[in-house]
Structures are given as C-alpha cells and as structure tokens.
C-alpha atoms as a PDB file:
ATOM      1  CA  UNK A   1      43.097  43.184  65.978  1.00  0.00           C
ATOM      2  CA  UNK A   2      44.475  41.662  69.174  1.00  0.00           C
ATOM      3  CA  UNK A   3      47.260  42.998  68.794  1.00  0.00           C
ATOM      4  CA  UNK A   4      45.905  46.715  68.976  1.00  0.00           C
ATOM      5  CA  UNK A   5      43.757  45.512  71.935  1.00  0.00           C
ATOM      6  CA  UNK A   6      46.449  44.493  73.711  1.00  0.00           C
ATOM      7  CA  UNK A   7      48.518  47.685  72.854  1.00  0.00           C
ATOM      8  CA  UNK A   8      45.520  49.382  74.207  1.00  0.00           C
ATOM      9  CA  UNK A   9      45.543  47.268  77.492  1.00  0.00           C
ATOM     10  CA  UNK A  10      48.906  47.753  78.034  1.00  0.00           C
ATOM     11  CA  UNK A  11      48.187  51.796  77.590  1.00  0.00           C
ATOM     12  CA  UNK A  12      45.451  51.882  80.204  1.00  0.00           C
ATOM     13  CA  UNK A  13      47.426  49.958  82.978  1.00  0.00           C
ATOM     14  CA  UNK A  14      50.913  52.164  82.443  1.00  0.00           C
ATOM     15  CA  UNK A  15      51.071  54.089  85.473  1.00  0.00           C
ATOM     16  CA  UNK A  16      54.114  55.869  85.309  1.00  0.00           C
ATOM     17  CA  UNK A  17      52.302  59.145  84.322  1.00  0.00           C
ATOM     18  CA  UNK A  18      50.298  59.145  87.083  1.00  0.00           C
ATOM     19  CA  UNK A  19      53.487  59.670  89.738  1.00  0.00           C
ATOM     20  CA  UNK A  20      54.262  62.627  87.524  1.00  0.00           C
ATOM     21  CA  UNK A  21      50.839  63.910  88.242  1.00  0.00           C
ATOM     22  CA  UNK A  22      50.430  63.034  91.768  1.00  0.00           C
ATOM     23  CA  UNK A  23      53.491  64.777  91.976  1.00  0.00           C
ATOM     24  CA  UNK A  24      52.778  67.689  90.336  1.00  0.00           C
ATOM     25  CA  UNK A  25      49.472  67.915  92.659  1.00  0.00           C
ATOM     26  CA  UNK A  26      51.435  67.880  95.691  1.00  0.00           C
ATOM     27  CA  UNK A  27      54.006  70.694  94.688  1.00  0.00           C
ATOM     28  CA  UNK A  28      51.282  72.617  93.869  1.00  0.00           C
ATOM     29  CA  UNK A  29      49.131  72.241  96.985  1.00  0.00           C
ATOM     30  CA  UNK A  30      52.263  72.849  99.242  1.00  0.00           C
ATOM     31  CA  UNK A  31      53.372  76.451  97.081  1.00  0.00           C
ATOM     32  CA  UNK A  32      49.322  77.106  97.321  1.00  0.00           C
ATOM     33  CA  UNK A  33      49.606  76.402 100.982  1.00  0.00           C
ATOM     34  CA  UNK A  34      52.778  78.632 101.437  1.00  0.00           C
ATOM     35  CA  UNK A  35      52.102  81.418  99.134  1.00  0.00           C
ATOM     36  CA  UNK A  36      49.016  82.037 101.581  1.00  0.00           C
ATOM     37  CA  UNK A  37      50.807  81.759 105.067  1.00  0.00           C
ATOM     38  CA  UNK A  38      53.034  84.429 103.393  1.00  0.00           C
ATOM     39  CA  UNK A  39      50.615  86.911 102.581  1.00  0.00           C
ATOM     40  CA  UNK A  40      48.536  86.300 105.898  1.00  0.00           C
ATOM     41  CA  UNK A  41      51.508  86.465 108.045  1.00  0.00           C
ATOM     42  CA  UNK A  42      54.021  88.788 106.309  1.00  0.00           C
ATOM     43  CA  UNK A  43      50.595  91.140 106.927  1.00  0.00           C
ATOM     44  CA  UNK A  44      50.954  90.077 110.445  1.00  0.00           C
ATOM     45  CA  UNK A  45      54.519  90.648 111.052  1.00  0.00           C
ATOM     46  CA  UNK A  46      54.098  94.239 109.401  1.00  0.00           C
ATOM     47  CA  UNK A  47      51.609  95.945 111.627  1.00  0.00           C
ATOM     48  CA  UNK A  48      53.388  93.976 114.535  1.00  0.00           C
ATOM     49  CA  UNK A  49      56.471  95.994 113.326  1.00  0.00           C
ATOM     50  CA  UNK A  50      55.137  99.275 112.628  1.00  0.00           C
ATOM     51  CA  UNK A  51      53.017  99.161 116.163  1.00  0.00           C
ATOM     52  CA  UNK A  52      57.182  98.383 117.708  1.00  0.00           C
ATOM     53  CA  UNK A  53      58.518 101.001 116.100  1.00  0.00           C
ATOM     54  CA  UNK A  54      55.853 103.847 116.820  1.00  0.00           C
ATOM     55  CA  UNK A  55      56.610 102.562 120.083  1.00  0.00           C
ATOM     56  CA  UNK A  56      59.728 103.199 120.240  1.00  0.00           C
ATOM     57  CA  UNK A  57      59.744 106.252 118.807  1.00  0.00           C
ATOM     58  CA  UNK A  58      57.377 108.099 121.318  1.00  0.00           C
ATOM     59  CA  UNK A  59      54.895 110.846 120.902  1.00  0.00           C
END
C-alpha cells in the first residue's frame, strides 16, 4: 500500500505536463490575439485602399 501511495505522490507533484500546457495556452492566446488584429485591420487597410484608389481615379 505505500508503495501505491507513493506512486501516487510522485504523480501529483510531476510537473512536466504542465509546461506543455502553459505552453499550449500561450500559442493559443497569441494566434487568438493575431487572428483578430488581422481581420480588424486587413478591414482597415481595405477601405483605406479602395477610398486611394477612387481617388485616384477621378469622377
């Protein structure tokens, strides 16, 4: 029996998943983060663009 508590011990204080996850949580967060400045700015840059090119091409 103290052996399988012990096994058990050693289970809970194994951190080595937890970098994988905290990892993981970050990449995620960061595409999340870009995937939005994308869409928000490449709407941006497009009417900015169409409004310069009307523009230039006159009445």
């Amino acid at each position: 029996m103290n052996r399988v508590s012990a096994s058990f011990d050693a289970f809970l204080r194994d951190e080595s998943g937890v970098t994988a996850i905290e990892y993981g949580l970050v990449a995620s967060i960061v595409s999340i983060t870009i995937l939005t400045s994308i869409t928000y700015f490449g709407t941006q840059v497009n009417s900015f663009l169409t409004a310069a090119a009307n523009a230039i091409k006159g009445p």
